[in-house]
Protein backbone atom coordinates (compact mmCIF):
# COMPACT_ATOMS: atom_id res chain seq x y z
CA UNK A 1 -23.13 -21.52 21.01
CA UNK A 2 -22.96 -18.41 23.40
CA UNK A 3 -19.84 -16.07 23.63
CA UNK A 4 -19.19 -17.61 27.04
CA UNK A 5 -19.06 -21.25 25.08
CA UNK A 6 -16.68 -20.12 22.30
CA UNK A 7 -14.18 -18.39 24.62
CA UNK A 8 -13.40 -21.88 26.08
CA UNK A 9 -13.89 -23.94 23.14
CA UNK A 10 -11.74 -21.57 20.53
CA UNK A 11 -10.02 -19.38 22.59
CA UNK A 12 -8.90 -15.41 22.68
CA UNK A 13 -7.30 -15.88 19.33
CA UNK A 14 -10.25 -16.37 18.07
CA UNK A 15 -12.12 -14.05 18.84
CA UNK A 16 -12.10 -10.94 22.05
CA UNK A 17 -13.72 -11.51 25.76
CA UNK A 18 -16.74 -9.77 25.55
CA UNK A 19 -17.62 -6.89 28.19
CA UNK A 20 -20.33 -9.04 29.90
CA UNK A 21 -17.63 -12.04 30.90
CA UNK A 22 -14.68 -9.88 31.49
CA UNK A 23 -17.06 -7.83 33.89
CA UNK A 24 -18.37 -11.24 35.20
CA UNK A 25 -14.67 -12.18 36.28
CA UNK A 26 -13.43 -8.76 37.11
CA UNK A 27 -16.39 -9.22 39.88
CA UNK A 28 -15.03 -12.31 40.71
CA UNK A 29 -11.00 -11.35 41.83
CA UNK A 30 -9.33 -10.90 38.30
CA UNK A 31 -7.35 -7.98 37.09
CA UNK A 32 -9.95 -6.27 34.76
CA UNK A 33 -6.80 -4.55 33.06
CA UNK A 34 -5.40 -7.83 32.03
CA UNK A 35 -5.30 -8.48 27.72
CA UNK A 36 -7.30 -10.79 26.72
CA UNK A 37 -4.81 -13.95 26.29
CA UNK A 38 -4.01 -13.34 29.82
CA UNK A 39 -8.07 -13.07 31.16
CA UNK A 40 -8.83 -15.68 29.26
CA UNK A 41 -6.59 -18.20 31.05
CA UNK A 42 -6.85 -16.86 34.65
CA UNK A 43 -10.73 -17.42 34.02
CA UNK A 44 -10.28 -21.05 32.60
CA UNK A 45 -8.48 -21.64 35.85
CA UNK A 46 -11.15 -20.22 37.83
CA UNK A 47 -13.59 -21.91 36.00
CA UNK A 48 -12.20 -25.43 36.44
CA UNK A 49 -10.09 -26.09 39.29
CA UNK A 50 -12.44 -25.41 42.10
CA UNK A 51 -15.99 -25.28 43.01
CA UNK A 52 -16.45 -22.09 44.76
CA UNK A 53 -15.78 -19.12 43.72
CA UNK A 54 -14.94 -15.82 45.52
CA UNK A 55 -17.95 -13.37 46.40
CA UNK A 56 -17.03 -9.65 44.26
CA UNK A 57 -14.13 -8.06 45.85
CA UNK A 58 -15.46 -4.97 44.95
CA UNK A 59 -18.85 -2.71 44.16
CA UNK A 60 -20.58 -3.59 41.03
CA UNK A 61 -20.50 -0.58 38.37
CA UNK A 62 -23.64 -1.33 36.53
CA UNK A 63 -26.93 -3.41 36.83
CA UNK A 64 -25.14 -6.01 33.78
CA UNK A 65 -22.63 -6.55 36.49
CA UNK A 66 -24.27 -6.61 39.35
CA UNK A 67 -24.43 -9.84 41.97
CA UNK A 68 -27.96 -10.27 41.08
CA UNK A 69 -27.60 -9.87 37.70
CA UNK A 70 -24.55 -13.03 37.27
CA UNK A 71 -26.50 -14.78 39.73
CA UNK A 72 -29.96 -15.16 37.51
CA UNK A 73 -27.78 -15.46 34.38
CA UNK A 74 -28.72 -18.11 32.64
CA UNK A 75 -25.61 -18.68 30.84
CA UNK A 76 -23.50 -17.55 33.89
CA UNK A 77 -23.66 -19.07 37.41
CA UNK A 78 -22.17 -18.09 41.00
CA UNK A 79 -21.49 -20.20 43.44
CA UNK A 80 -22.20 -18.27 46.65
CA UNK A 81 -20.02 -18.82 49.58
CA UNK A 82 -21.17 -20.65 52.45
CA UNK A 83 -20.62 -18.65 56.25
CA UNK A 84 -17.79 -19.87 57.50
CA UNK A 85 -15.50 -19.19 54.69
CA UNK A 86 -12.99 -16.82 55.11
CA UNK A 87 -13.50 -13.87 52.64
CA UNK A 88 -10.41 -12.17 51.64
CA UNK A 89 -9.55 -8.59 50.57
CA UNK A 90 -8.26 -7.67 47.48
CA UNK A 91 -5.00 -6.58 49.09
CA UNK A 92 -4.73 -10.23 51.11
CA UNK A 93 -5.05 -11.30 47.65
CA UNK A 94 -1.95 -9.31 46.00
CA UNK A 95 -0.22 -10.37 48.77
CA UNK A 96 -0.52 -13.81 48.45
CA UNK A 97 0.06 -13.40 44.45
CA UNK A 98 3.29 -11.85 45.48
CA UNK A 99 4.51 -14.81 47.00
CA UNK A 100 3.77 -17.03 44.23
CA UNK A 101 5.77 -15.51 42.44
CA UNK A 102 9.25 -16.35 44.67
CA UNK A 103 10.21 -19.25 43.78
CA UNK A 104 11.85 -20.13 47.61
CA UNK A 105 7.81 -20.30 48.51
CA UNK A 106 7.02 -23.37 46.96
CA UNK A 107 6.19 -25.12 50.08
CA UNK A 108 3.82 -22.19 50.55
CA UNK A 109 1.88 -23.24 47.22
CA UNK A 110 1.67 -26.76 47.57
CA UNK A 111 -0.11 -26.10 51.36
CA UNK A 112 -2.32 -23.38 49.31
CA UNK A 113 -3.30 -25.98 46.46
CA UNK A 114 -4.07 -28.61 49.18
CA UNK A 115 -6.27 -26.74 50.90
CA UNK A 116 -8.51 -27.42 48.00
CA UNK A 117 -9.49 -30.98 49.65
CA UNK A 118 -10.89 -28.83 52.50
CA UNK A 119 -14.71 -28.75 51.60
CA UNK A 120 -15.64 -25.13 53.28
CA UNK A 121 -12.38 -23.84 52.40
CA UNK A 122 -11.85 -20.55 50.32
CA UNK A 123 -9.42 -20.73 47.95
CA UNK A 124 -7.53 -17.55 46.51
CA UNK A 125 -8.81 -17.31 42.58
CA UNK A 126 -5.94 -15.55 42.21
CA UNK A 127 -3.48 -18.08 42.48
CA UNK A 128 -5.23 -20.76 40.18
CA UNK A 129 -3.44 -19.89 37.10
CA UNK A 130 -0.29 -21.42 38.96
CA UNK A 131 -2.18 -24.39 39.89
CA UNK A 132 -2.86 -23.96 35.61
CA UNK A 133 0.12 -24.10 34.32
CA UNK A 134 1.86 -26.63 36.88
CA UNK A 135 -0.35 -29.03 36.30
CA UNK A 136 0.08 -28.58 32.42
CA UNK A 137 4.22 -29.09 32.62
CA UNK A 138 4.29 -32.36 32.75
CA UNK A 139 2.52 -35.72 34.22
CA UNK A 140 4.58 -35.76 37.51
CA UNK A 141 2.84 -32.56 38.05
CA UNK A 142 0.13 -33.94 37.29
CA UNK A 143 -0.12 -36.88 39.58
CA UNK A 144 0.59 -34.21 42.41
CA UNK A 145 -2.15 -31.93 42.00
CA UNK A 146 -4.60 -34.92 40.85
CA UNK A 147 -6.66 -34.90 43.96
CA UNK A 148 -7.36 -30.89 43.67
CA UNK A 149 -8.36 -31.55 40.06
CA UNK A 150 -12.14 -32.49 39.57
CA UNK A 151 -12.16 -35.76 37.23
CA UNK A 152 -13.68 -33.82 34.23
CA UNK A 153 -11.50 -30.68 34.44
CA UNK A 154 -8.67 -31.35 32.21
CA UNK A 155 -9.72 -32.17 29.06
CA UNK A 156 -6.76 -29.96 27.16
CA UNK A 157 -7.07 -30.36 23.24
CA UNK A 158 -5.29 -28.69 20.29
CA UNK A 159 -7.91 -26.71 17.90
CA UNK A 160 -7.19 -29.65 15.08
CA UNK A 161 -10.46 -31.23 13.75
CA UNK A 162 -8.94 -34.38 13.60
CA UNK A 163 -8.51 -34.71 17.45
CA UNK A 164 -12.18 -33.27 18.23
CA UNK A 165 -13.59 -35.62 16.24
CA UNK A 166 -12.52 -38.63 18.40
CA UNK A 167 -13.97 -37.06 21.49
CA UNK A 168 -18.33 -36.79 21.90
CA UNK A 169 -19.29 -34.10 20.59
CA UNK A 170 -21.73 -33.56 23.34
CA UNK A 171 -18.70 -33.37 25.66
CA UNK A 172 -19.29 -30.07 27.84
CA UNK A 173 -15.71 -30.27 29.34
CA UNK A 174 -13.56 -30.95 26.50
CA UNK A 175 -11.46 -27.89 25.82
CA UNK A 176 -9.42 -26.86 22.50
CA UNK A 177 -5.77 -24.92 23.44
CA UNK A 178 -2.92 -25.80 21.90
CA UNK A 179 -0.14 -26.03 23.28
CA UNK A 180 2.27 -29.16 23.60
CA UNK A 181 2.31 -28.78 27.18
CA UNK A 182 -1.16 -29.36 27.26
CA UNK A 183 -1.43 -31.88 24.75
CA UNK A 184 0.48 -34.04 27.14
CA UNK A 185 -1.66 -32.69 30.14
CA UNK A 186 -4.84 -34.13 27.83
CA UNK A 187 -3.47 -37.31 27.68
CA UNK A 188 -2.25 -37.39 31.25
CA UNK A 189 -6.07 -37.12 31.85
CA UNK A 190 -7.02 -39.93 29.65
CA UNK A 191 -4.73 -41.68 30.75
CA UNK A 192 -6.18 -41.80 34.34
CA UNK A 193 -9.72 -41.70 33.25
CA UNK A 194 -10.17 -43.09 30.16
CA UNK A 195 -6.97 -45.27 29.21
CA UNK A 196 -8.76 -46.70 25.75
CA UNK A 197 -8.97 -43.46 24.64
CA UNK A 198 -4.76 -42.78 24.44
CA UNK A 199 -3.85 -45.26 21.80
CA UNK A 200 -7.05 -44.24 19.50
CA UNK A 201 -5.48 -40.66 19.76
CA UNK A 202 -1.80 -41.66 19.40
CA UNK A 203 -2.41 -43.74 16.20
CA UNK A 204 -4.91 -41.35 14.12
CA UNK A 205 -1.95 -38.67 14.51
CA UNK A 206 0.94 -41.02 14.43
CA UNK A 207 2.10 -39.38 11.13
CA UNK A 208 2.03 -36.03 12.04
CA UNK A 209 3.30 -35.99 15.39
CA UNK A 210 7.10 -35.53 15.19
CA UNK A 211 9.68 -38.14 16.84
CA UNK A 212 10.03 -35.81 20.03
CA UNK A 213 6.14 -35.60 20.75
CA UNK A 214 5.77 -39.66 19.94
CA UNK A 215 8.74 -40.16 22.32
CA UNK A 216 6.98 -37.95 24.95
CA UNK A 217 4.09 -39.55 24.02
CA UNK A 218 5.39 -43.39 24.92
CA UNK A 219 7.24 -41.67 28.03
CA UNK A 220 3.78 -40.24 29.50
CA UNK A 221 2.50 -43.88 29.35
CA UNK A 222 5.28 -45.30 31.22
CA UNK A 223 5.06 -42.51 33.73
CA UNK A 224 1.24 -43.72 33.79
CA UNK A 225 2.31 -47.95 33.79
CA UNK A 226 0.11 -48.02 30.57
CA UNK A 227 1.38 -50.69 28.05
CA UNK A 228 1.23 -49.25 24.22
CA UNK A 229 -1.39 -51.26 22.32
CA UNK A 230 0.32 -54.31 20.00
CA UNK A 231 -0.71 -51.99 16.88
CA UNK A 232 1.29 -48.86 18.19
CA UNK A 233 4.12 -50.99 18.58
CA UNK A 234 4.10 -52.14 15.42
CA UNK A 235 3.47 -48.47 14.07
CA UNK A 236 7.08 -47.74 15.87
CA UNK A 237 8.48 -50.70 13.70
CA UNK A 238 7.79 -49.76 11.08
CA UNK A 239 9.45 -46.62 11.13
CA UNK A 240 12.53 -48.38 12.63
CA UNK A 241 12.14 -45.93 16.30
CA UNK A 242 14.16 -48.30 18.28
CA UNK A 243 13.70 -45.96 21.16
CA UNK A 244 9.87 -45.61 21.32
CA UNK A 245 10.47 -49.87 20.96
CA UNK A 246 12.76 -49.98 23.65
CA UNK A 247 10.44 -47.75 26.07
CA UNK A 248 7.41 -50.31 25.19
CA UNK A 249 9.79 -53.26 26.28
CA UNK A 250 11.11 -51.23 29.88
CA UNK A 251 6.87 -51.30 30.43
CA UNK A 252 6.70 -54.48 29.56
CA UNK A 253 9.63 -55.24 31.88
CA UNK A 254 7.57 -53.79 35.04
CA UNK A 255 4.12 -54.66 34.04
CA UNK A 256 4.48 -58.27 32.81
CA UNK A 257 8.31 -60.07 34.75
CA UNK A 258 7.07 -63.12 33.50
CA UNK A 259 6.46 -62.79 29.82
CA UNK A 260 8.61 -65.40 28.13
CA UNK A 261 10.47 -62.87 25.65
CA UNK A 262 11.50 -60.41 28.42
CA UNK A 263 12.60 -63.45 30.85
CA UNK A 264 14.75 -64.91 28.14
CA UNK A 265 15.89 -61.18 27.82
CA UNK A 266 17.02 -60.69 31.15
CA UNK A 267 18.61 -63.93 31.41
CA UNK A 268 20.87 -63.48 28.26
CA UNK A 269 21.63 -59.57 29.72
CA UNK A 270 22.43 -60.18 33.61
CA UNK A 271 24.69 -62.90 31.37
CA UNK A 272 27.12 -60.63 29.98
CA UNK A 273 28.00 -58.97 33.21
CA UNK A 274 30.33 -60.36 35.72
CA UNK A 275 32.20 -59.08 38.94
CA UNK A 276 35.82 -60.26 39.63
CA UNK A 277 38.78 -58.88 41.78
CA UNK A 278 36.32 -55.73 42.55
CA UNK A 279 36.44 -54.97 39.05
CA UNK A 280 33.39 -55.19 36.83
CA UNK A 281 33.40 -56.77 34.00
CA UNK A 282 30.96 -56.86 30.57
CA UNK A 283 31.03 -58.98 27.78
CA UNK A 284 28.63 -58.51 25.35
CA UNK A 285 27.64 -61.13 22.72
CA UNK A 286 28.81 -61.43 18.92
CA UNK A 287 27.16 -61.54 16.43
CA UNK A 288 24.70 -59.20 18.15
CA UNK A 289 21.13 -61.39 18.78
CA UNK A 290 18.84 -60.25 16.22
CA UNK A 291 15.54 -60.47 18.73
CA UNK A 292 17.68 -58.31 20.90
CA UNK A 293 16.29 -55.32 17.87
CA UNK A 294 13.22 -56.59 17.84
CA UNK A 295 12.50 -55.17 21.34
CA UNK A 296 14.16 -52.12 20.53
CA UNK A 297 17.73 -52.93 21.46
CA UNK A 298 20.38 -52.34 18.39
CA UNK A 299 24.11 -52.53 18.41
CA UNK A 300 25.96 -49.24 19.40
CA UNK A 301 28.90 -48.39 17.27
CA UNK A 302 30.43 -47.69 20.68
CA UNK A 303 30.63 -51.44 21.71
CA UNK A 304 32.54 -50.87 24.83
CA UNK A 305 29.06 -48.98 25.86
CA UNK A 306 26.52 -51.01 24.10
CA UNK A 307 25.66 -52.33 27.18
CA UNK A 308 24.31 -49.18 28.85
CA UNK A 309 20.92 -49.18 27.12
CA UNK A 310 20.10 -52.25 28.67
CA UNK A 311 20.69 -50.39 32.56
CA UNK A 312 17.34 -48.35 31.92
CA UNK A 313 14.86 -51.30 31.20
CA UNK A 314 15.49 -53.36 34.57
CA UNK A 315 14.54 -52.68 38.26
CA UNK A 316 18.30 -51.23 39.57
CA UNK A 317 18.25 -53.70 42.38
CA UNK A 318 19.14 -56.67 39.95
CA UNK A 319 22.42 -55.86 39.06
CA UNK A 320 24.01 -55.91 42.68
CA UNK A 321 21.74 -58.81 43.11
CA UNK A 322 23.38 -60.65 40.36
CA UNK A 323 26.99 -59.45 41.05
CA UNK A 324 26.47 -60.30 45.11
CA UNK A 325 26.96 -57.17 46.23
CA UNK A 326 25.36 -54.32 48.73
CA UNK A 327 23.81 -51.15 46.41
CA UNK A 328 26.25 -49.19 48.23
CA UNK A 329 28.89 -51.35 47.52
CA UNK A 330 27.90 -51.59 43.51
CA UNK A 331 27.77 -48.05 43.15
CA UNK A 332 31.19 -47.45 44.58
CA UNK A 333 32.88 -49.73 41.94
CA UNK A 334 31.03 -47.64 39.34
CA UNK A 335 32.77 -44.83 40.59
CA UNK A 336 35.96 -46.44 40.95
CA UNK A 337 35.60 -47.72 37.34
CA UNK A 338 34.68 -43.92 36.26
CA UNK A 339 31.71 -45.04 35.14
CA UNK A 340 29.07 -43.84 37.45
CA UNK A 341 28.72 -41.49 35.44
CA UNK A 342 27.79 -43.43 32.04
CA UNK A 343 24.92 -45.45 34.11
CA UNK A 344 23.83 -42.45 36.23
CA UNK A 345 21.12 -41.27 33.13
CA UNK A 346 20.13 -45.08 32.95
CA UNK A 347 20.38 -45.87 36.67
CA UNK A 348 17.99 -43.02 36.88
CA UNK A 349 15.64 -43.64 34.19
CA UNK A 350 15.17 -47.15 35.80
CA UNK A 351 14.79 -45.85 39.46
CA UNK A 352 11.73 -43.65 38.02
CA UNK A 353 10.26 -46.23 36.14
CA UNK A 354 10.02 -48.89 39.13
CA UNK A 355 9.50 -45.51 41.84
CA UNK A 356 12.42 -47.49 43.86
CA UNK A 357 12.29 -45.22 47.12
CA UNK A 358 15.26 -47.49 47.81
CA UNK A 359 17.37 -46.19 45.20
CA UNK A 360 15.71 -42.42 45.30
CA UNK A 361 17.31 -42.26 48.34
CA UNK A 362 21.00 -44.16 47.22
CA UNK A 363 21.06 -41.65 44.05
CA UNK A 364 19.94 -38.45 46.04
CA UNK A 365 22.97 -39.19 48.27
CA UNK A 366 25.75 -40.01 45.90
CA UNK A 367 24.67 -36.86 44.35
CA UNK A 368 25.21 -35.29 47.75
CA UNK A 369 28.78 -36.58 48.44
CA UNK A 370 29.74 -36.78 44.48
CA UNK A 371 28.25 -33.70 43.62
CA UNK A 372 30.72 -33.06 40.64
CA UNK A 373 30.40 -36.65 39.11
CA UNK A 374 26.39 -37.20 39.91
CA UNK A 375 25.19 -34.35 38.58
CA UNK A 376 21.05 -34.26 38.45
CA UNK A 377 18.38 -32.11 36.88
CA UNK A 378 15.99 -30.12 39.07
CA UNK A 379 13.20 -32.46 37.48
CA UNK A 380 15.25 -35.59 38.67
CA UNK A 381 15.77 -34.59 42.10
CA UNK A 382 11.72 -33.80 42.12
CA UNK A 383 10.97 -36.60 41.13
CA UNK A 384 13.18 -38.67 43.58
CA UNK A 385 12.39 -36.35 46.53
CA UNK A 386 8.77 -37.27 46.02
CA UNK A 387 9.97 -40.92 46.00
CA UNK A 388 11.43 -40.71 49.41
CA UNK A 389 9.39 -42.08 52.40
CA UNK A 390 9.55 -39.94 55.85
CA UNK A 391 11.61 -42.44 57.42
CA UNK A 392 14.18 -41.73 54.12
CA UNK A 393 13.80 -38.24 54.70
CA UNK A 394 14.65 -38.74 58.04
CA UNK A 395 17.49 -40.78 57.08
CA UNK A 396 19.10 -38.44 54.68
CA UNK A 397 18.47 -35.33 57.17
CA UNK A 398 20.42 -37.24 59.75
CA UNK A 399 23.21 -38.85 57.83
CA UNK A 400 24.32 -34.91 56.80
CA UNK A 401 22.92 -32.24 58.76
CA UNK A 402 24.61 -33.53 62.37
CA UNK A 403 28.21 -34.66 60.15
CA UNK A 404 28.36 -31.53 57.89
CA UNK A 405 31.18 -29.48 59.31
CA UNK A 406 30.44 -25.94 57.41
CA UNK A 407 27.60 -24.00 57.24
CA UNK A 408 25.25 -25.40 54.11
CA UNK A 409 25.81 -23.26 50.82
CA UNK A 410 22.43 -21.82 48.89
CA UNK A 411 24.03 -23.50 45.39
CA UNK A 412 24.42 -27.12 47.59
CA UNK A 413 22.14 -29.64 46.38
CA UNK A 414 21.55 -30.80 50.12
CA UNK A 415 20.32 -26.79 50.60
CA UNK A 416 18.10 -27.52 47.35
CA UNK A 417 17.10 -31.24 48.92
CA UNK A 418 16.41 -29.59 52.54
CA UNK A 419 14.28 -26.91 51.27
CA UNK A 420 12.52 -28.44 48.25
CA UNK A 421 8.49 -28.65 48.98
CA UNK A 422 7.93 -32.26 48.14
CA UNK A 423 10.55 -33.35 50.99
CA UNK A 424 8.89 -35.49 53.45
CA UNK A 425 9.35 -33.12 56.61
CA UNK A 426 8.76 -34.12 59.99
CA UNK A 427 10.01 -32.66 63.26
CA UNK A 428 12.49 -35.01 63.53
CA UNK A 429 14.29 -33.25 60.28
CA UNK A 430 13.61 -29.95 62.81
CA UNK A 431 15.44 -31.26 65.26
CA UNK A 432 18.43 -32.18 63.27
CA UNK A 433 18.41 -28.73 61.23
CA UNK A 434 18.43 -27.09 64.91
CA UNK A 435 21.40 -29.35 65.50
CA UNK A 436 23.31 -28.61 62.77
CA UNK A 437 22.21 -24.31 63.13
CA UNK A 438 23.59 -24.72 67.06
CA UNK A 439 27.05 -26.53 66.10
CA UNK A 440 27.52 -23.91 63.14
CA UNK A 441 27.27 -20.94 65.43
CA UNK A 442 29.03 -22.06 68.48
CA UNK A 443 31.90 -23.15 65.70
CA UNK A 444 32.09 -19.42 64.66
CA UNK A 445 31.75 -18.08 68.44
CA UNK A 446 34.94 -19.98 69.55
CA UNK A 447 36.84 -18.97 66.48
CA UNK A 448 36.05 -15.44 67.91
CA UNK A 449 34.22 -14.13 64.44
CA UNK A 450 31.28 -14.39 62.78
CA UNK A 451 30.64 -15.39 59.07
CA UNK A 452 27.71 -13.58 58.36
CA UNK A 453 27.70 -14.08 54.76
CA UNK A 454 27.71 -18.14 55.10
CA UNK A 455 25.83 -18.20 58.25
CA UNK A 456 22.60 -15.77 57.15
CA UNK A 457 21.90 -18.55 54.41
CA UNK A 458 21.65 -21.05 56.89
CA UNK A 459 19.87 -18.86 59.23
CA UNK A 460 17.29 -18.63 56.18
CA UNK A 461 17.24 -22.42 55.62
CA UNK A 462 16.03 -23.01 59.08
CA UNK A 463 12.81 -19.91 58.82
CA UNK A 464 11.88 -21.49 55.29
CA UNK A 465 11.98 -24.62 57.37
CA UNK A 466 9.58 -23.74 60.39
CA UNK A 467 5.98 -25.36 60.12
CA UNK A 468 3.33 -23.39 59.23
CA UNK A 469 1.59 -22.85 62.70
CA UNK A 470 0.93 -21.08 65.96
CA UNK A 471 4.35 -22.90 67.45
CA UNK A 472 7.13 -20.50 65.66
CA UNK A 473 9.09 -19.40 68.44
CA UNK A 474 11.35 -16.75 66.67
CA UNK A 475 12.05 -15.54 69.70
CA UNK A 476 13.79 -18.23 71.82
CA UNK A 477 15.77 -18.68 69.17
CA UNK A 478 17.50 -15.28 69.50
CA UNK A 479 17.77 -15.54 72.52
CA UNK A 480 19.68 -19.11 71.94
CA UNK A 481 21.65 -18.26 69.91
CA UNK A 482 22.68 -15.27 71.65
CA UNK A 483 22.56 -13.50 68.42
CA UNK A 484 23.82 -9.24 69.33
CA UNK A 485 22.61 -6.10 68.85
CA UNK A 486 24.93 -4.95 66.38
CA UNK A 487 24.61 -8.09 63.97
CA UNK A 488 20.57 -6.56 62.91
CA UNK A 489 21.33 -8.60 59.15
CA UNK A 490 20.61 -11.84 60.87
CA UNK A 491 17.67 -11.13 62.68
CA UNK A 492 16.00 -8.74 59.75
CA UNK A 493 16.24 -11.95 57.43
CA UNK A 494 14.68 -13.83 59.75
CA UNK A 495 12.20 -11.71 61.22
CA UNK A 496 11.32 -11.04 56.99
CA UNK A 497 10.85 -14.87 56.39
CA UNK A 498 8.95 -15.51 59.52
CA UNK A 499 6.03 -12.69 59.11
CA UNK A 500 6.13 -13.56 55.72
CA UNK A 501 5.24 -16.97 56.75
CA UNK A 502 2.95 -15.74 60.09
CA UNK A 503 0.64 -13.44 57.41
CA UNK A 504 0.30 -16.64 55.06
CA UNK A 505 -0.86 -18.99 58.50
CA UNK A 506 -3.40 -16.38 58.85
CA UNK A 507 -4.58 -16.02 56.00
CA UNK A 508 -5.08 -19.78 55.71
């Protein structure tokens, strides 16, 4: 085994990056000050995600380090680049570094990481480690950066013999860093590539894992519509885990409707609930069934709330369905009931499960009008923006952006929902942003003064907002809007955000 081969099998805790390789990648874009942990990383990025690499950004200082020299390595090769990339300097390349670092960008990164599809494309090597560690936070990550990930590229284990052994140990890809972040990111993989593979892994380190990672664990495969093998089931039995039971029954629930066991389960449930003199009412059964615990399902102590563990397993659209009622209409007596907020965690956990763009979109705007009593997680609202469909996104643009009467604050979740990257946005969506940025500063003109400190923020919403292309028109704008002399705030925020934005076209 070479240096080059331990590096990525053991990693920098293991043992230093030798002069040869950290002059190899130094040549190649990275940071030759960088400690070893750090170098390490950016290079296993580099090495991975892409094909190409970037030509040296600057002179070699030796013969060891030379172009020639890496490219007759034997243990060391460089991909040269073909002539109609576009090389970039070292100082395009800080540049572009800087803005991955602002979180308002993140439109900017996703375009950068999908350029990756491109075949003659040049990617910045600098920005990889991003593309790194996204992709290692969780599986919905994952699935969004799949296509820029080659199929043998994530192999992420833990140095722990036990988990090497199950893996070929002719395996040139498989990787050992351990992290839990990218224990789940390893699995993610095999779950894509190599299903078999998860429950072999799952049950050899069933007693070691703790109930959080086995929870994660069972939540990755629903993510993945992977059904837990009959023998990990029974694993989660045995230790009496009614949840990891109950998230093997809500697969179940999606993957097989007609299974005898889950239709007699829904039939008994959907039982229990009835809807009478726009109230809602829910009776549960007593004694409580004992097959109900068999799939994971015990009796709360709480038996006015028993019920709610049951909201999570089915598709949402069956309990309006069985009540005879519009969604809009169902989720209104939940609020009048003030209890929206008891099924919203449920509701939610549902609407991910069965990727409802339906009820992305229902949830997304309750949380809009409701914004005390539908509170969501940044991770939710990802994960339902990237549910809606562009005729949703259209939809939700519209509904709000030509009603809203004030100008949209930067702590607003429709500011977060407008501006978030994996919003479907179309021109349309333009059009009704320009709308709503027209009627806000005429409504300020007539009142005869200007509220700079609401207004710049939506000012800024609209220059995050402009496409990425030759057609930014900063200029008629201005002069629109009519915007004066002595007001230069306004137009240095935008000018900022739109040659931010003009220098990141180009360098595309």
């Amino acid at each position: 085994m070479n240096e080059w081969e331990k590096i990525l099998i053991l990693g920098t805790d293991h043992l230093p990056v030798t002069p040869e390789i950290r002059a190899f990648w130094s040549s190649a874009g990275i940071d030759s000050a960088l400690n070893d942990t750090a170098f390490m990383r950016i290079s296993l990025a580099m090495h991975v995600g892409f094909k190409k690499i970037s030509p040296p950004l600057s002179k070699p200082t030796s013969e060891k380090t030379s172009t020639s020299y890496l490219e007759n390595s034997a243990e060391i090769t460089v991909n040269n680049v073909t002539n109609n990339e576009k090389n970039l300097s070292f100082q395009e390349l800080t540049y572009l570094k800087k803005i991955f670092k602002n979180t308002s960008y993140l439109d900017l990164q996703i375009a950068l990481f999908n350029r990756v599809k491109e075949e003659n494309r040049f990617i910045p090597v600098l920005l990889l480690p991003t593309l790194f560690d996204i992709a290692c936070q969780d599986a919905f990550y994952y699935k969004r950066l799949l296509p820029v990930i080659p199929e043998n590229g994530y192999h992420l284990l833990p140095k722990n013999k036990k988990w090497r052994s199950l893996l070929p140990s002719n395996d040139e890809n498989i990787w050992y860093i351990g992290t839990f972040s990218e224990r789940i990111a390893l699995l993610t993989h095999l779950c894509v590539h190599l299903p078999y593979r998860i429950e072999t892994i799952l049950s050899s380190t069933w007693k070691e894992d703790s109930t959080y990672d086995k929870i994660h664990f069972f939540l990755l495969l629903e993510k993945m519509d992977i059904l837990p093998g009959d023998y990990l089931t029974e694993l989660a039995r045995k230790d009496n885990d009614f949840e990891l039971i109950k998230i093997s029954t809500r697969i179940r629930c999606k993957l097989h409707p007609d299974d005898k066991e889950i239709e007699q389960l829904k039939t008994e449930v959907l039982a229990c609930f009835k809807f009478n003199e726009k109230t809602l009412w829910v009776q549960m059964p007593e004694p409580w069934p004992e097959h109900w615990g068999r799939l994971g399902f015990n009796e709360d102590r709480k038996k006015s709330t028993s019920y709610l563990s049951f909201v999570s397993i089915f598709h949402p659209s069956v309990w309006h369905e069985k009540l005879q009622l519009s969604p809009e209409k169902f989720l209104d007596i939940l609020l009048k009931e003030s209890v929206y907020k008891l099924w919203l965690p449920h509701l939610t956990q549902a609407v991910l499960h069965y990727k409802s763009n339906e009820w992305a979109f229902y949830l997304l705007q309750y949380a809009i009008e409701y914004a005390e009593t539908c509170a969501l997680s940044d991770e939710v609202i990802t994960a339902l923006i990237d549910m809606l469909s562009g005729e949703e996104s259209i939809k939700l643009t519209q509904k709000y952006l030509l009603h809203w009467k004030e100008p949209i604050d930067a702590d607003h979740i429709l500011y977060t929902i407008i501006i978030h990257p994996y919003l479907n946005w179309s021109e349309k969506n333009s059009q009704h942003l320009q709308v709503h940025l027209v009627k806000m500063w005429e409504k300020y003109l007539v009142r005869g003064f200007f509220a700079f400190e609401h207004y710049e923020e939506l000012f800024l919403l609209y220059a995050r907002r402009c496409n990425l292309s030759e057609t930014i028109n900063e200029d008629g704008w201005l002069e629109a809007l009519d915007i004066p002399s002595n007001q230069p705030s306004l137009i240095f925020a935008f000018n900022e955000i739109i040659d931010i934005r003009k220098k990141v076209s180009q360098l595309l």
